[in-house]
Protein backbone atom coordinates (compact mmCIF):
# COMPACT_ATOMS: atom_id res chain seq x y z
CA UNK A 1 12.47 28.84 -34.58
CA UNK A 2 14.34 31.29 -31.80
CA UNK A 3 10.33 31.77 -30.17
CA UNK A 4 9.92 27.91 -29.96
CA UNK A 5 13.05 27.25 -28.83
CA UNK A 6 12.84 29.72 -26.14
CA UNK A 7 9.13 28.60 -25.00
CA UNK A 8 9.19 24.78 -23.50
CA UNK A 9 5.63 24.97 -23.30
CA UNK A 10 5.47 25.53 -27.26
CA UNK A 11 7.67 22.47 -27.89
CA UNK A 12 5.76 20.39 -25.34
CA UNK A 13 3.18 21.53 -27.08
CA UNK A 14 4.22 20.40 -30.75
CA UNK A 15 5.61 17.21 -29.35
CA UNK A 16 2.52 16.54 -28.13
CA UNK A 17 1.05 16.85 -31.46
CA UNK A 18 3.52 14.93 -33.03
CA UNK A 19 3.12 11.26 -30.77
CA UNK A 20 -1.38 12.20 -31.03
CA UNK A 21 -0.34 11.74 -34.69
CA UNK A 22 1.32 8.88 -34.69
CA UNK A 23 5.46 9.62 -35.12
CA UNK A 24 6.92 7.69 -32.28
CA UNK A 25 11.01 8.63 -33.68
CA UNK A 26 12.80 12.09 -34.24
CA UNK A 27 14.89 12.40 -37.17
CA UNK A 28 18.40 14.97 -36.31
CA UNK A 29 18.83 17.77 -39.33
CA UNK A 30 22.30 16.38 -40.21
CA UNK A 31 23.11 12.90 -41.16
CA UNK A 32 24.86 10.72 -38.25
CA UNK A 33 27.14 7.67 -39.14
CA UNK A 34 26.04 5.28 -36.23
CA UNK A 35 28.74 2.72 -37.11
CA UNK A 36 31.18 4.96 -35.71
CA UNK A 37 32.86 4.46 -32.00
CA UNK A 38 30.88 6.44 -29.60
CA UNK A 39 32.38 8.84 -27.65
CA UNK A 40 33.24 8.68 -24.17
CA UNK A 41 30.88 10.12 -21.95
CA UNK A 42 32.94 11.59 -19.16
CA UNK A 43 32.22 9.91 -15.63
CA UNK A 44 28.83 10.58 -13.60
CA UNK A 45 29.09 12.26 -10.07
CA UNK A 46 29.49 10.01 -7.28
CA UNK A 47 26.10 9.36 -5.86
CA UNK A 48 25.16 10.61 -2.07
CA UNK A 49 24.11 7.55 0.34
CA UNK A 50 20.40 9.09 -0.42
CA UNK A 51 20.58 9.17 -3.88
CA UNK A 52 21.86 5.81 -3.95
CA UNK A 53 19.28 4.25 -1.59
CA UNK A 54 16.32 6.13 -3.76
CA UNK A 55 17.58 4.54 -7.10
CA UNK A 56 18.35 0.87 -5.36
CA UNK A 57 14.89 0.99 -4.10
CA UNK A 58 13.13 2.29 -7.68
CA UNK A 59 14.73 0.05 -9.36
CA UNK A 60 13.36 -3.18 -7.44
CA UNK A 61 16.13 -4.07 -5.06
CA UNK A 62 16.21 -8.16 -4.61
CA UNK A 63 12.92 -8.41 -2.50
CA UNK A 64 14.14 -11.40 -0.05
CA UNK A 65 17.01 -8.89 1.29
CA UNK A 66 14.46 -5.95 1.78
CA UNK A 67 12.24 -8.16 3.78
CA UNK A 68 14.76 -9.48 5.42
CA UNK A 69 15.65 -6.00 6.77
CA UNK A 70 11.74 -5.35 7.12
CA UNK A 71 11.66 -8.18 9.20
CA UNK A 72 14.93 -7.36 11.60
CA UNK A 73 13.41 -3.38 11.92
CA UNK A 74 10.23 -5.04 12.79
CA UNK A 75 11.01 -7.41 15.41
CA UNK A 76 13.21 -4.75 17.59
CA UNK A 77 9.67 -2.71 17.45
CA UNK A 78 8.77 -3.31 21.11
CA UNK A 79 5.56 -0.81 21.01
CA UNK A 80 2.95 0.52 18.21
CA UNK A 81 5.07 4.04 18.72
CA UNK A 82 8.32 2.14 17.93
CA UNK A 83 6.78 0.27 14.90
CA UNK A 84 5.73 3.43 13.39
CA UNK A 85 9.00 5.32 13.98
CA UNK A 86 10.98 1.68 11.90
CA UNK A 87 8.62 1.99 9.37
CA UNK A 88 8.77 5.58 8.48
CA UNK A 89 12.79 4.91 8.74
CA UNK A 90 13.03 2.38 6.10
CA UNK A 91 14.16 2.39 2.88
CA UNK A 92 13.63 -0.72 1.55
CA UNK A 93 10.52 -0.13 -0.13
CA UNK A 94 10.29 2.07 -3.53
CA UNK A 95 6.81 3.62 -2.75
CA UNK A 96 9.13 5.65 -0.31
CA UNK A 97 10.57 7.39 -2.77
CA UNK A 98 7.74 7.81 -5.55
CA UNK A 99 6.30 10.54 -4.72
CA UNK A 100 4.73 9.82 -0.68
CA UNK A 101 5.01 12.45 1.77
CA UNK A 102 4.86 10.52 4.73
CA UNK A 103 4.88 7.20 6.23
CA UNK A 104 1.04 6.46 7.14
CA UNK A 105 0.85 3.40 9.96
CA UNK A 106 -2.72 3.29 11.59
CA UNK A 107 -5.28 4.76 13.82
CA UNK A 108 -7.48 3.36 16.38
CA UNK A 109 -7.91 1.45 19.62
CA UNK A 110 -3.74 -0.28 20.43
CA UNK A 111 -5.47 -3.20 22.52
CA UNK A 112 -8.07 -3.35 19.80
CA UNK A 113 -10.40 -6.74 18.92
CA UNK A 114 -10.90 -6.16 15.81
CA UNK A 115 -7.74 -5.05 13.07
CA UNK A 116 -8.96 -3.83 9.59
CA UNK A 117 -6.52 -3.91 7.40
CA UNK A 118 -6.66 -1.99 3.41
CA UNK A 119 -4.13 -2.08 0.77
CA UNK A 120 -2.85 1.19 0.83
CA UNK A 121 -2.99 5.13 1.65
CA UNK A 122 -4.30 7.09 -0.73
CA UNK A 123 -4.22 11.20 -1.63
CA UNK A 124 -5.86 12.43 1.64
CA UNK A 125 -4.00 9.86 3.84
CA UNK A 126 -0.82 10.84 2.78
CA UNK A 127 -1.52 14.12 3.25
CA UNK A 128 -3.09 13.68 7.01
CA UNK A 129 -0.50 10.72 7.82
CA UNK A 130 -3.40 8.15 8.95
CA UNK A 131 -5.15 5.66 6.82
CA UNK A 132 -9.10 6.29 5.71
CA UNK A 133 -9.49 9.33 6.18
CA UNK A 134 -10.87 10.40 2.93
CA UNK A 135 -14.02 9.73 1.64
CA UNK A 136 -13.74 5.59 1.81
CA UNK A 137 -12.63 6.05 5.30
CA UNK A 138 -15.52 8.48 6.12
CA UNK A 139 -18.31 5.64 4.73
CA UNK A 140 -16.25 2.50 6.87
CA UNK A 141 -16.11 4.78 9.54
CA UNK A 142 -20.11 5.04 9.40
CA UNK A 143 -20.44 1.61 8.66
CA UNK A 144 -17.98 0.18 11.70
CA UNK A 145 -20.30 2.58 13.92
CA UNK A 146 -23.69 1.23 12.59
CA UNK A 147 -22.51 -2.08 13.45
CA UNK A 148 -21.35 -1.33 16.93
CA UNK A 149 -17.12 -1.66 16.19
CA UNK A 150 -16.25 2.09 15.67
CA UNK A 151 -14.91 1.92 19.02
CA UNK A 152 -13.17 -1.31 18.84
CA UNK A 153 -10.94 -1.43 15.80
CA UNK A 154 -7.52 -0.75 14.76
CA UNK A 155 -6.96 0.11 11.42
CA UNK A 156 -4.08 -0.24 9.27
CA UNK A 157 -2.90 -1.42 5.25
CA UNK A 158 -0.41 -3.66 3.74
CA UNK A 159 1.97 -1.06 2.82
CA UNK A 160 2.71 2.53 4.54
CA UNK A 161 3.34 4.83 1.22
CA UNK A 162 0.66 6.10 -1.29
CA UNK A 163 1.56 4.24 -4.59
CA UNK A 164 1.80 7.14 -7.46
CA UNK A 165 -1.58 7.40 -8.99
CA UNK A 166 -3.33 5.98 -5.99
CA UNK A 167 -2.50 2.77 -8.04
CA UNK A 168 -2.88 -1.05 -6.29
CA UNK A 169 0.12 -1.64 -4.06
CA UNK A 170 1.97 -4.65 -6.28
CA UNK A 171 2.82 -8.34 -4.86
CA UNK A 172 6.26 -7.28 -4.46
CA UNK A 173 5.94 -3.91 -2.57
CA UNK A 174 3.50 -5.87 0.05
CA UNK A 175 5.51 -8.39 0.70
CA UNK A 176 8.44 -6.50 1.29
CA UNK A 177 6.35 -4.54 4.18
CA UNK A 178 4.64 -7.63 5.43
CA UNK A 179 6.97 -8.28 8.46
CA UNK A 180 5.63 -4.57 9.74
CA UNK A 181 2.32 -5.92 9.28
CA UNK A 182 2.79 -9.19 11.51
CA UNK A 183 4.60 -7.34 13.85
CA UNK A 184 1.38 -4.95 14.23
CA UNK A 185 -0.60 -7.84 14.61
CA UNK A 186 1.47 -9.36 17.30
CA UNK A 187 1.37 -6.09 19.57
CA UNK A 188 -2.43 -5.43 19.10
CA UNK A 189 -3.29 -9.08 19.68
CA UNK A 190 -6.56 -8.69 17.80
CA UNK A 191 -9.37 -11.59 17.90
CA UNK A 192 -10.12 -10.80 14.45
CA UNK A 193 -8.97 -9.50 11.14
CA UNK A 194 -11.38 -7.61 8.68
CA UNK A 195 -9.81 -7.24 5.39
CA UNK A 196 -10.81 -4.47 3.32
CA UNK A 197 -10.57 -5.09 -0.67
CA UNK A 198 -9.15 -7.57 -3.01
CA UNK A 199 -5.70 -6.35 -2.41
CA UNK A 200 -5.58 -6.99 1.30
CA UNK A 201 -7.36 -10.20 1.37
CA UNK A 202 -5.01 -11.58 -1.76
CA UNK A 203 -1.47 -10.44 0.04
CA UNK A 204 -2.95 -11.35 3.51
CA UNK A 205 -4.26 -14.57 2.85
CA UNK A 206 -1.92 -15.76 0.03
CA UNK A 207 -5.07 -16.45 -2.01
CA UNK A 208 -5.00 -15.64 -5.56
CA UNK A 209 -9.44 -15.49 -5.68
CA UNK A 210 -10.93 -11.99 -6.39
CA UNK A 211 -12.75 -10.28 -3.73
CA UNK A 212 -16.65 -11.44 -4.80
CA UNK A 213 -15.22 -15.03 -4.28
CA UNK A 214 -13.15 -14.31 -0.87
CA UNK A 215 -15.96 -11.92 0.91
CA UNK A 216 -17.94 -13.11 3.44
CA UNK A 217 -16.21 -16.28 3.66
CA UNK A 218 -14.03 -16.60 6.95
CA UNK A 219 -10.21 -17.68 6.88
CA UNK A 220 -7.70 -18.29 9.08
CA UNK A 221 -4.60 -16.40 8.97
CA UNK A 222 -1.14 -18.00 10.38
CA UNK A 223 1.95 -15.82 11.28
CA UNK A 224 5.04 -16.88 9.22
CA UNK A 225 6.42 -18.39 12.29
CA UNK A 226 3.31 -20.23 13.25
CA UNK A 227 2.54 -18.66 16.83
CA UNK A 228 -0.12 -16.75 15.75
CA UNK A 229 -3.65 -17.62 14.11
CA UNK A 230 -6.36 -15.24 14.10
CA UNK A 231 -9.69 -16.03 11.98
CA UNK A 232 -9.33 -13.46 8.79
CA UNK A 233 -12.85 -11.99 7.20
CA UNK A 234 -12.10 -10.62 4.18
CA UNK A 235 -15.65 -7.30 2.50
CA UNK A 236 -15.22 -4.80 -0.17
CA UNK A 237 -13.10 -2.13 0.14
CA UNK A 238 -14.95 1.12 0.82
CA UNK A 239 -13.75 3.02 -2.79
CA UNK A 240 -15.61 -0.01 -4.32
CA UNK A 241 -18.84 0.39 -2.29
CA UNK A 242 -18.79 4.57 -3.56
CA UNK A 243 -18.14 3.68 -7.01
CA UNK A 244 -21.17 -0.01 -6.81
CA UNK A 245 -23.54 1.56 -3.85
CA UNK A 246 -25.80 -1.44 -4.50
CA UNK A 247 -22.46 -3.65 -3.05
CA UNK A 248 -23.15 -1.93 0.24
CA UNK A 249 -25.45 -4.80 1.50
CA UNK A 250 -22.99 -7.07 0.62
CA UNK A 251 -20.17 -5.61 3.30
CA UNK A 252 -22.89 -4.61 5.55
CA UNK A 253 -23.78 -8.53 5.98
CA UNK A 254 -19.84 -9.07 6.10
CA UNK A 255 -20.29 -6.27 9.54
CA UNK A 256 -22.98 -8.19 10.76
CA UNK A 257 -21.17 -11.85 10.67
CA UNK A 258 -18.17 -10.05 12.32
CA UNK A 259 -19.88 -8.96 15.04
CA UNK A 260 -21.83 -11.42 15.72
CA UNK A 261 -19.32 -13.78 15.97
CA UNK A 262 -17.48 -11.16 18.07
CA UNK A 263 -20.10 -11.11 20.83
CA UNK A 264 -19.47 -15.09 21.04
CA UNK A 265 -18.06 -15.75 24.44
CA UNK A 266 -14.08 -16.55 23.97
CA UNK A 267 -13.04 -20.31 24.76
CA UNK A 268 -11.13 -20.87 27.22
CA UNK A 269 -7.23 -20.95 26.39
C-alpha cells in the first residue's frame, strides 16, 4: 500500500480500472456519520484581479455585459492594428483562459474585397497567431488562388481563441466577440463576405439551417446598427472538404459564383 501510495501513476492507474469497470463511488475505510454538522472549512485566499477575471469568465459571465464591453473595446478600435491589440486585451471571453496561447485576429489584404470569415483557430493557428494556417488553410489558400482571390481577401473567424479540443466555438462565446467582428468589417469595407463552415454562416447570418442548406445560396448581412449591408456567401469549411474530398466541387462552384459576381461592375452609389 506504501508503493501505491507513493506512485500517482499506479493509482491513476487503478482508478482507471475501477470507472472501465463500472464503480462510479469510493467507499472511505471507516464509517462516517453524515448527519453530523460539518466542519468549518477555514476561509479561501483572497483571489488576485487575474484569478478572479479567469474564473468570472469560465464560469459564463452574463453574456449581454461581456458584449457590451466587446462592443465599447471595439468601437474605440480606429485601425486593424488597434482592433487586434483590444481583442488580445479582453477578458470577457472564457476561450481566453482555456487553454489558448494567443489571441489570433486575421491575415490578408486591410482594404480587401473579399472577407472570409471561419469559426475559429485551431492547433497550428494558435500556435502561429494567424488563422488557416494549417492544413485547411493550406487547401483554401489553393483554392482562393485557383479562383483568382488569393490576392484579394482578408481572412478572419468569429472568435479569436482556439476552443479546447479544437471543439465548435458555442452560440454564446461568438456572440460575445461579435462586436470585434463588425468592427473588422467596418474598417476593411469588404464588397463581399465568404463564410467558411456551418459555424460561421449560423452565428453570422443568425440562421439556424446547416451548411448543405445555407451553401451556395447568397445572403445579405446587416450590421446591428443598420449602416452596413454586404451580400454574405456562405461554402464548406476547408476541415470538411479534407475529411468529404468529393464536397470539393461543391465549394469550388461556391469560388466560382463569388467571383463572378465580383468581376460585376459596382453600381453607382
Amino acid at each position: 500500500m506504501t508503493a501505491l501510495a507513493a506512485d500517482p501513476r499506479a493509482i491513476e492507474s487503478l482508478l482507471g480500472f475501477w470507472a472501465e469497470a463500472g464503480a462510479d463511488a469510493c467507499f472511505e475505510a471507516d464509517p462516517v456519520d453524515r448527519t453530523a454538522a460539518p466542519a468549518r472549512s477555514p476561509p479561501a485566499p483572497a483571489a488576485t484581479p487575474l484569478a478572479r477575471a479567469r474564473a468570472e469568465a469560465q464560469a459564463g459571465p452574463d453574456i449581454s455585459a461581456a458584449a457590451a464591453r466587446a462592443r465599447e473595446a471595439a468601437a474605440g478600435a480606429a485601425d486593424l492594428a488597434a482592433l487586434e491589440a483590444a481583442i488580445a486585451a479582453f477578458d470577457g471571453c472564457g476561450l481566453k483562459f482555456e487553454g489558448a496561447r494567443q489571441a489570433v485576429f486575421a491575415r490578408g489584404r486591410p482594404d480587401a474585397p473579399v472577407m472570409v470569415i471561419g469559426e475559429a483557430p485551431g492547433a497550428e493557428e494558435d500556435q502561429q497567431g494567424a488563422p488557416f494556417v494549417g492544413r485547411a488553410g493550406r487547401l483554401l489558400d489553393r483554392m482562393l488562388a485557383a479562383a483568382g482571390l488569393g490576392e484579394r481577401v482578408f481572412i478572419t473567424n468569429t472568435v479569436y481563441w482556439r476552443p479546447p479540443g479544437n471543439r465548435t466555438p458555442s452560440p454564446a462565446e461568438q456572440m460575445v466577440c461579435a462586436p470585434f467582428l463588425e468592427r473588422a468589417i467596418a474598417l476593411v469595407q469588404p464588397r463581399f463576405l465568404l463564410l467558411a463552415g456551418g459555424a460561421a454562416a449560423k452565428s453570422v447570418l443568425q440562421r439556424s439551417e446547416g451548411i448543405l442548406s445555407l451553401r451556395g445560396r447568397w445572403f445579405d448581412w446587416r450590421s446591428s446598427d443598420g449602416a452596413q449591408e454586404i451580400p454574405a456567401l456562405p461554402t464548406l469549411h476547408p476541415a470538411f472538404l479534407l475529411r468529404q474530398p468529393a464536397a470539393k466541387k461543391k465549394a469550388w462552384a461556391d469560388l466560382l459564383t463569388l467571383t463572378e459576381r465580383l468581376e460585376r461592375p459596382e453600381r453607382p452609389k
